[in-house]
Protein backbone atom coordinates (compact mmCIF):
# COMPACT_ATOMS: atom_id res chain seq x y z
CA UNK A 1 -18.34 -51.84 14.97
CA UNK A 2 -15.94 -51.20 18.39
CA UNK A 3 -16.25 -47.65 19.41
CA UNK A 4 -12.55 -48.11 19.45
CA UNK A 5 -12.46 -48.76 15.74
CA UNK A 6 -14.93 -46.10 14.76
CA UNK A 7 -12.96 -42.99 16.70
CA UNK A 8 -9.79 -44.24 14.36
CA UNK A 9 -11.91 -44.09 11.62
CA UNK A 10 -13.07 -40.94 12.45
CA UNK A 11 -9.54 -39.13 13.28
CA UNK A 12 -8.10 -41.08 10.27
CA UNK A 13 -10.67 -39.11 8.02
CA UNK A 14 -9.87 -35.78 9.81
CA UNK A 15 -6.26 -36.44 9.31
CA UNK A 16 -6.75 -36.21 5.87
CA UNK A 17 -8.95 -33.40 5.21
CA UNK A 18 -6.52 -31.66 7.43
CA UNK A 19 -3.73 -33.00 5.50
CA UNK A 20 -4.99 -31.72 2.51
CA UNK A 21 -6.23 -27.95 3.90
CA UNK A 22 -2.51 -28.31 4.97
CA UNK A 23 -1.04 -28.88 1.62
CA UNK A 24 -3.46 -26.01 -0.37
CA UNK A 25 -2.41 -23.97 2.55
CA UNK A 26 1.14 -23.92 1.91
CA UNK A 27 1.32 -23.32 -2.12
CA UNK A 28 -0.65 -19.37 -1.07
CA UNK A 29 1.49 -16.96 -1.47
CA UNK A 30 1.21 -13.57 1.07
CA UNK A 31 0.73 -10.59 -0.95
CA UNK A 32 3.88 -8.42 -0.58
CA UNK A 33 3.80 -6.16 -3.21
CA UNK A 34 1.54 -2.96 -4.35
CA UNK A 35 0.22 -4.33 -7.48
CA UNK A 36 -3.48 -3.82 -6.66
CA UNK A 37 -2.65 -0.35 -4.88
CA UNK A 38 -5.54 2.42 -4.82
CA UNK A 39 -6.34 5.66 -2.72
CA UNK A 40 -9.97 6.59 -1.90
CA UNK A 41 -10.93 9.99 -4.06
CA UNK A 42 -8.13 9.30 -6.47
CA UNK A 43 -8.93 8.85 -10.02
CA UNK A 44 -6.29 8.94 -13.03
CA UNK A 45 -5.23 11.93 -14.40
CA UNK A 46 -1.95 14.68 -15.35
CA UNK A 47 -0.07 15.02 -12.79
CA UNK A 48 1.00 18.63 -13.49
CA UNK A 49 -2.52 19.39 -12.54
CA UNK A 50 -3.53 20.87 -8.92
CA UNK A 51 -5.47 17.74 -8.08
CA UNK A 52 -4.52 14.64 -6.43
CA UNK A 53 -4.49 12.26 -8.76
CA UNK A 54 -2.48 8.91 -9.68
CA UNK A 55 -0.02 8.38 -13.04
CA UNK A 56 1.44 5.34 -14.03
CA UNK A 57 5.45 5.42 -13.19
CA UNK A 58 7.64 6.55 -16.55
CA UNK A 59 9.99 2.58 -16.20
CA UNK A 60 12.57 4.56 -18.01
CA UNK A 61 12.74 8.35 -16.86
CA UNK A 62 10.49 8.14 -13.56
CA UNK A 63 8.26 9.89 -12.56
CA UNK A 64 9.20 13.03 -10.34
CA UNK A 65 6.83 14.42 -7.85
CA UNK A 66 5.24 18.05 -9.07
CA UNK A 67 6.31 21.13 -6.97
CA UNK A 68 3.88 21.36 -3.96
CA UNK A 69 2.62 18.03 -4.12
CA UNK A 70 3.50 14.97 -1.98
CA UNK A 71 3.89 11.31 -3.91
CA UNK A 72 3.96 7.84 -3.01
CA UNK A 73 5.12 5.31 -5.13
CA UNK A 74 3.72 1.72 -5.60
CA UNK A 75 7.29 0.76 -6.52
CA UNK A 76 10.52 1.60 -4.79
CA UNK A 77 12.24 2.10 -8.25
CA UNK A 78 11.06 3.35 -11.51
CA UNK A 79 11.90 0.96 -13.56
CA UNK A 80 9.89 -1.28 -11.23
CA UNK A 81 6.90 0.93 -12.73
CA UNK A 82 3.74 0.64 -11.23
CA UNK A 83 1.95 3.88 -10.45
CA UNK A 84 2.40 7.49 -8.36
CA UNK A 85 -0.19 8.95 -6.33
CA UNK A 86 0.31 12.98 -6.17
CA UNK A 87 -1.66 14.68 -3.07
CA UNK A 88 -1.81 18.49 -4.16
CA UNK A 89 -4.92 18.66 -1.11
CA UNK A 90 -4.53 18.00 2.39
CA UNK A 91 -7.01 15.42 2.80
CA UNK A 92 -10.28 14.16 1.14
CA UNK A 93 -13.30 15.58 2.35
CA UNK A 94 -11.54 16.96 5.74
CA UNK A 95 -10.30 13.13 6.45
CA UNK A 96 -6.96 11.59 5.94
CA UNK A 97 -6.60 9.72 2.35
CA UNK A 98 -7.55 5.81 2.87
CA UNK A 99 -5.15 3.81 1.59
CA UNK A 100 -6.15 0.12 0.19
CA UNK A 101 -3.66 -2.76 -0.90
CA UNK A 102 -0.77 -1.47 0.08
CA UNK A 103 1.48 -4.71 0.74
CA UNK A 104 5.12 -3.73 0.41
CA UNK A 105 7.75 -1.36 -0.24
CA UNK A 106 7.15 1.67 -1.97
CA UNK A 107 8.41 5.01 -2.26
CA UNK A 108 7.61 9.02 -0.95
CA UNK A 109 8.40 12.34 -2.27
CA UNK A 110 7.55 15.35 -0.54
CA UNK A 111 7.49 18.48 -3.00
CA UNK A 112 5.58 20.35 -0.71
CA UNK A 113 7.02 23.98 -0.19
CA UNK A 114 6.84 26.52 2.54
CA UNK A 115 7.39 23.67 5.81
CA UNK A 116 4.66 21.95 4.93
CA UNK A 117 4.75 18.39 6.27
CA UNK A 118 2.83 14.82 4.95
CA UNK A 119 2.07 12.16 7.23
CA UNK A 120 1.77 8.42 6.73
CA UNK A 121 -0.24 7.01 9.38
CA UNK A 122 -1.18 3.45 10.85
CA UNK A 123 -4.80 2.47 11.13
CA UNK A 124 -5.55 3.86 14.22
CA UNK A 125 -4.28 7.29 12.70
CA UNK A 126 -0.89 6.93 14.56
CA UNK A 127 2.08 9.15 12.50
CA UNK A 128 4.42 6.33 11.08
CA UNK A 129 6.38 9.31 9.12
CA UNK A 130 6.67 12.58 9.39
CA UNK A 131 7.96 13.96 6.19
CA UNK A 132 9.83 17.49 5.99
CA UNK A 133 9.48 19.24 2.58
CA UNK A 134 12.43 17.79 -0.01
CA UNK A 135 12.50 14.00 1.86
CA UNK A 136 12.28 11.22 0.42
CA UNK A 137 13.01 7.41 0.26
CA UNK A 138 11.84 4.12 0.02
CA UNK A 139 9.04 2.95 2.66
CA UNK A 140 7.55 -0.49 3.75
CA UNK A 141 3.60 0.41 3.33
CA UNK A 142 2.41 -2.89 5.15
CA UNK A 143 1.42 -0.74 8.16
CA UNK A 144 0.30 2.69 6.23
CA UNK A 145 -3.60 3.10 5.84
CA UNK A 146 -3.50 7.01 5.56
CA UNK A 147 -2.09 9.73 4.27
CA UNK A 148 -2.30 13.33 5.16
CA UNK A 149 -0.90 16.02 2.82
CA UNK A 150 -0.28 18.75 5.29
């Protein structure tokens, strides 16, 4: 066999297997949504409580944000549902709040009372918002890994 006639062989193979990759490759779909959304130190519980906890989102009423707590939203509606996480405490364990599968647009509330700002920060700890007491609005959390309550 040529060596000319083996190298087509050889790129005719690769062609293929790259051909293929190619075509698995372009039926995965980015995640760009909050579906799988969690916060580190965040378990499950009533929201009404002075803990930070997450609910799941009320589709029909919503779910508002308690007095002196700051929210975010998995969904930027509620009858998107999905779920609320409520930060009554600063931070967890003297560090920001890690933020994990956050994808998309969501939604903030800060209930917070007496001036108290929240923060949503980039990975480096960078301020991406700076939230007054009684803001709120829809927010793209691709770039969000923390959260600080205060």
């Amino acid at each position: 066999m040529t060596l000319r006639r083996t190298l087509g062989l050889l790129l005719a193979a690769l062609l293929s297997v790259v051909g293929v990759a190619g075509a698995a490759a372009a039926h995965v779909t980015p995640r760009i949504s909050n579906d799988g959304a969690w916060v580190q130190g965040v378990a499950q519980c009533d929201l009404s409580s002075h803990s930070d906890c997450w609910a799941w989102i009320d589709p029909v009423d919503g779910t508002a944000c308690p007095e002196g707590h700051f929210c975010v939203y998995t969904a930027k509606v509620a009858s998107d549902g999905g779920k609320v996480f409520s930060f009554y405490h600063c931070a967890h364990s003297g560090r920001d709040w890690a933020l994990h599968g956050w994808n998309g647009v969501g939604y903030f509330h800060n209930s917070e009372s007496g001036g108290t700002h929240a923060y949503l920060k980039d990975a480096n700890h960078r301020v991406l918002l700076d939230s007054a007491p009684g803001t709120s609005g829809p927010y793209d959390y691709t770039s969000v890994w923390f959260v600080r309550a205060c």
